[in-house]
N, C-alpha and C. Protein backbone atom coordinates (compact mmCIF):
# COMPACT_ATOMS: atom_id res chain seq x y z
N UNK A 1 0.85 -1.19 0.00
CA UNK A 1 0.00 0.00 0.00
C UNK A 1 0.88 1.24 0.00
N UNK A 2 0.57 2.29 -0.87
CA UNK A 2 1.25 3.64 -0.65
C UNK A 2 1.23 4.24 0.27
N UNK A 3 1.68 5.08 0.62
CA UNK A 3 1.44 6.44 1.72
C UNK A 3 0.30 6.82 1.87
N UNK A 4 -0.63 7.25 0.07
CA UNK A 4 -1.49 8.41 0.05
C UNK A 4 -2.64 7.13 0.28
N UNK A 5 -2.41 6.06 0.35
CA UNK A 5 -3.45 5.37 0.42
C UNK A 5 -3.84 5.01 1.98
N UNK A 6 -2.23 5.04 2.74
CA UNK A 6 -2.45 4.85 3.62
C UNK A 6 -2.75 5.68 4.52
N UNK A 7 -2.67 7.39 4.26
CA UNK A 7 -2.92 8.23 4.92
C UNK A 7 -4.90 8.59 4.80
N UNK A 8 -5.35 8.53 3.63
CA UNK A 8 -6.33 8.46 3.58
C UNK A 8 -7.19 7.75 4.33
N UNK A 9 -6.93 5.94 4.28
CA UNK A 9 -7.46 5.29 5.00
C UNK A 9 -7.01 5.68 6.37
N UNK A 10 -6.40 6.24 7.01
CA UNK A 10 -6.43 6.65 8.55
C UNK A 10 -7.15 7.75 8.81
N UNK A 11 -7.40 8.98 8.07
CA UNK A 11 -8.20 9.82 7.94
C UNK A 11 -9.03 9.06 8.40
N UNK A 12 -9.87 8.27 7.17
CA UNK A 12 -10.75 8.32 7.28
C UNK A 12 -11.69 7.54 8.41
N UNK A 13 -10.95 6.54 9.02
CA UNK A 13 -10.83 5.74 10.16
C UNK A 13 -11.14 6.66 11.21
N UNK A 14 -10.31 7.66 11.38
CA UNK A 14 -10.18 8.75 12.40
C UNK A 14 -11.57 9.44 12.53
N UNK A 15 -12.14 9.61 10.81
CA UNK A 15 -13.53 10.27 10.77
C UNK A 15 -14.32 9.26 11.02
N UNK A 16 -14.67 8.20 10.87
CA UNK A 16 -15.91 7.32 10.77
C UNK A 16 -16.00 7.10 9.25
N UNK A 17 -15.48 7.03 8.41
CA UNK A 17 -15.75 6.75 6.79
C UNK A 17 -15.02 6.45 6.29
N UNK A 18 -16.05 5.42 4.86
CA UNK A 18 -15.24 4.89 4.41
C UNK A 18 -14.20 5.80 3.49
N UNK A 19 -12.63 5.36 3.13
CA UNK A 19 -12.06 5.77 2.20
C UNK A 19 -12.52 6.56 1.15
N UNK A 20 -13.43 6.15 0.73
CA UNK A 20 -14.17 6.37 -0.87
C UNK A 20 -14.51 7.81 -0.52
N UNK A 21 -14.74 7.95 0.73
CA UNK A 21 -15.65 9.49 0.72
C UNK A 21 -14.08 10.58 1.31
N UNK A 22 -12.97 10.08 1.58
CA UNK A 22 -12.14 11.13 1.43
C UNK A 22 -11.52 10.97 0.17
N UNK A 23 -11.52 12.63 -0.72
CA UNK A 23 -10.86 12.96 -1.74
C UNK A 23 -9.58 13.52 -1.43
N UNK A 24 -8.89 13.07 -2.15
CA UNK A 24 -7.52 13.48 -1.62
C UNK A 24 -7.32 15.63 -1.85
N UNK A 25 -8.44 16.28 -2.65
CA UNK A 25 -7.97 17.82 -2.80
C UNK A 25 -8.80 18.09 -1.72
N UNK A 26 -10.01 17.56 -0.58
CA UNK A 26 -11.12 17.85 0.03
C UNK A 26 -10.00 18.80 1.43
N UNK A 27 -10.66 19.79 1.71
CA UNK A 27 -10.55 20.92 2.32
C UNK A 27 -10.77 20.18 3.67
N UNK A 28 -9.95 20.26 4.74
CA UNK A 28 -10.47 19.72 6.31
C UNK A 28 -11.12 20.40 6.63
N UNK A 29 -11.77 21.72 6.26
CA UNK A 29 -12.18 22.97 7.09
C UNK A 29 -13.80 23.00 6.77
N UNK A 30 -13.94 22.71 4.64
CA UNK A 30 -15.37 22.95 4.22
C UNK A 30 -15.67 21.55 4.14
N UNK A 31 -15.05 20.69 3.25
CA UNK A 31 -15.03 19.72 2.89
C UNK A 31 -15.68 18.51 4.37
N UNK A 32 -14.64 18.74 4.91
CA UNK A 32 -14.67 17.42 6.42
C UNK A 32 -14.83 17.61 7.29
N UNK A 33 -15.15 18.98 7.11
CA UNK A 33 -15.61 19.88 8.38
C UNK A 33 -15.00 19.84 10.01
N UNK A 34 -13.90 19.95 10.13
CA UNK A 34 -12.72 19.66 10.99
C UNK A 34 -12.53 21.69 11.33
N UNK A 35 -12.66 21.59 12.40
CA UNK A 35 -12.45 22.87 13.11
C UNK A 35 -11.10 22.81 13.62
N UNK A 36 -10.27 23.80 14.37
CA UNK A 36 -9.37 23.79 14.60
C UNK A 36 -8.62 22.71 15.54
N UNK A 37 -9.77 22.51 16.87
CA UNK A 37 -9.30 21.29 17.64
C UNK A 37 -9.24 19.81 16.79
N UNK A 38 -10.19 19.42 15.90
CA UNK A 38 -10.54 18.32 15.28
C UNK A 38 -9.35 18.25 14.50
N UNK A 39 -8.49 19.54 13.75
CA UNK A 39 -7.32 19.08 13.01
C UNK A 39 -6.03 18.63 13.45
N UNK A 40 -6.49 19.64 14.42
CA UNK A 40 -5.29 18.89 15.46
C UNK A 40 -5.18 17.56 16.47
N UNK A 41 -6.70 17.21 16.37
CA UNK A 41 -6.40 15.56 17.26
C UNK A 41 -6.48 14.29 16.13
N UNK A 42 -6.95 15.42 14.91
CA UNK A 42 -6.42 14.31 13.35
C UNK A 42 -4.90 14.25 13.27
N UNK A 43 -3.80 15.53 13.39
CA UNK A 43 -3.22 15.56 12.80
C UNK A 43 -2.16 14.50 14.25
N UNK A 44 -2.51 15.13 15.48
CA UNK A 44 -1.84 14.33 16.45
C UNK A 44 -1.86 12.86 16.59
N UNK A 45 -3.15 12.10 15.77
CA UNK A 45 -3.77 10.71 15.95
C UNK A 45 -2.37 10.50 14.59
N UNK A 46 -2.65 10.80 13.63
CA UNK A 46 -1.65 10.72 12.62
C UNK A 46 0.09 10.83 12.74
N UNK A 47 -0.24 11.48 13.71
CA UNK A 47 1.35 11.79 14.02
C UNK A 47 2.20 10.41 14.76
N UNK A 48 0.84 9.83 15.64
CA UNK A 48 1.42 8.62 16.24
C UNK A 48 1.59 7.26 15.26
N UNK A 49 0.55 7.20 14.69
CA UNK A 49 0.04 6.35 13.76
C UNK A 49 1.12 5.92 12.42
N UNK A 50 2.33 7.35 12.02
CA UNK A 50 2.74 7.41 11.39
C UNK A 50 4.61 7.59 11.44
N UNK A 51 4.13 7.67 13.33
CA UNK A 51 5.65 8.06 13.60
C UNK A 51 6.46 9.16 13.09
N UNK A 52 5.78 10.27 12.81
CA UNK A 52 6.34 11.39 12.53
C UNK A 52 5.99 12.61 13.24
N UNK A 53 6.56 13.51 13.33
CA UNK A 53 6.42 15.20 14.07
C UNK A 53 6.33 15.97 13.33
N UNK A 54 5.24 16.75 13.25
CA UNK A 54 4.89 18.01 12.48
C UNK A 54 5.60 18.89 13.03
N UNK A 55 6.11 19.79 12.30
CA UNK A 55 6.66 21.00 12.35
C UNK A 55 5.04 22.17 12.95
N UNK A 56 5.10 22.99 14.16
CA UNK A 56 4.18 23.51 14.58
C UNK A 56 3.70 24.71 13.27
N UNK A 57 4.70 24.96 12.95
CA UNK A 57 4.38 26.49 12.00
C UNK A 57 3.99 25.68 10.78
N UNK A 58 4.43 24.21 10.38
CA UNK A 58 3.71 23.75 8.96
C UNK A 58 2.55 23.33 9.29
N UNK A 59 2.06 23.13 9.97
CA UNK A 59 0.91 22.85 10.42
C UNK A 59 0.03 23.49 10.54
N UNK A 60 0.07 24.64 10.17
CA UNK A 60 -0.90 25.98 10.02
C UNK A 60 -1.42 25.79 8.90
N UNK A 61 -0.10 25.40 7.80
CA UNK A 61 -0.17 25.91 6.62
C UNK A 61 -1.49 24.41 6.28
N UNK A 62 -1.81 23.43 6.45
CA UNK A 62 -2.15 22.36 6.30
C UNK A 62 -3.68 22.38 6.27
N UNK A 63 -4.21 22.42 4.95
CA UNK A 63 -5.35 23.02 4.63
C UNK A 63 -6.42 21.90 4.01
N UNK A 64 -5.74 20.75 3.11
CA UNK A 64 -6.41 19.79 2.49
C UNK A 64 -5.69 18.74 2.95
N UNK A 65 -6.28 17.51 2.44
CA UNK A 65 -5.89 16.08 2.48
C UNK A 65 -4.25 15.95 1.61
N UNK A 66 -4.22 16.67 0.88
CA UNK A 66 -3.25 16.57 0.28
C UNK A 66 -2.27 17.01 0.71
N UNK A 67 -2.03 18.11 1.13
CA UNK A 67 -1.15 18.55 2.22
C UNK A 67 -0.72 17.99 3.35
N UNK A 68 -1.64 17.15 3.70
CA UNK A 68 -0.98 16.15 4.87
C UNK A 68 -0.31 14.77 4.22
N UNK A 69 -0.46 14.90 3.20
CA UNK A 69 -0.12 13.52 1.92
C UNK A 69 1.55 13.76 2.66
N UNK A 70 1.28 15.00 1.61
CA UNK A 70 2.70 15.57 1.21
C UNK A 70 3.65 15.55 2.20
N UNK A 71 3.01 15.87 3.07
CA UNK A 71 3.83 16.73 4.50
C UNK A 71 4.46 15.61 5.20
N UNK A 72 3.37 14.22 5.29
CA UNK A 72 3.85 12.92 5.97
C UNK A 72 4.87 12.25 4.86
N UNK A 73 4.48 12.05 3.60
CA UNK A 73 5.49 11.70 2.81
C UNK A 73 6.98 12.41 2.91
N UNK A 74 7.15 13.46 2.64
CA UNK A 74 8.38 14.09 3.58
C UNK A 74 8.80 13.79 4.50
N UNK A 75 8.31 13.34 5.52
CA UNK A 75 8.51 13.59 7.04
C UNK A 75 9.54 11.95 7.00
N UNK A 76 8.22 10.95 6.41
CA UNK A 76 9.06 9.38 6.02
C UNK A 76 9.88 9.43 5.47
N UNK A 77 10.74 10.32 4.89
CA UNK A 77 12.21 10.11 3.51
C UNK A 77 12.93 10.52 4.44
N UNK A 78 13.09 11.70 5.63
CA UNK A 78 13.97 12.24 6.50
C UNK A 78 14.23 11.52 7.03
């Protein structure tokens, strides 16, 4: 399994849904409707899940599904 497959499926685990209904460009904010605490106990559930540490200030920037693709894919090559 890839990354983006595998990050998705934890998303979506994290939300209650299946895969199919996260799009990888979907917005956490309109899209998945994730408020500020909710991104952060996504992004913290992920963080364990994935064995990696977000950078606090990139983590602002972290707006869609894809961005957390990206951000964890990075984080795994370091």
């Amino acid at each position: 399994m890839n990354t983006q497959k595998e990050v998705i499926a934890a998303i979506a685990k994290h939300l209650a849904v299946t895969p199919a209904d996260i799009d990888i460009s979907a917005s956490l904010a309109e899209d998945l409707g994730l408020g500020p605490l909710e991104k952060a106990d996504l992004l913290s559930n992920l963080s364990s899940q994935f064995k990696v540490t977000f950078d606090p200030l990139e983590v602002e920037n972290i707006e869609t599904v894809h961005d957390i693709v990206v951000m964890i894919e990075d984080l795994l090559i370091e």
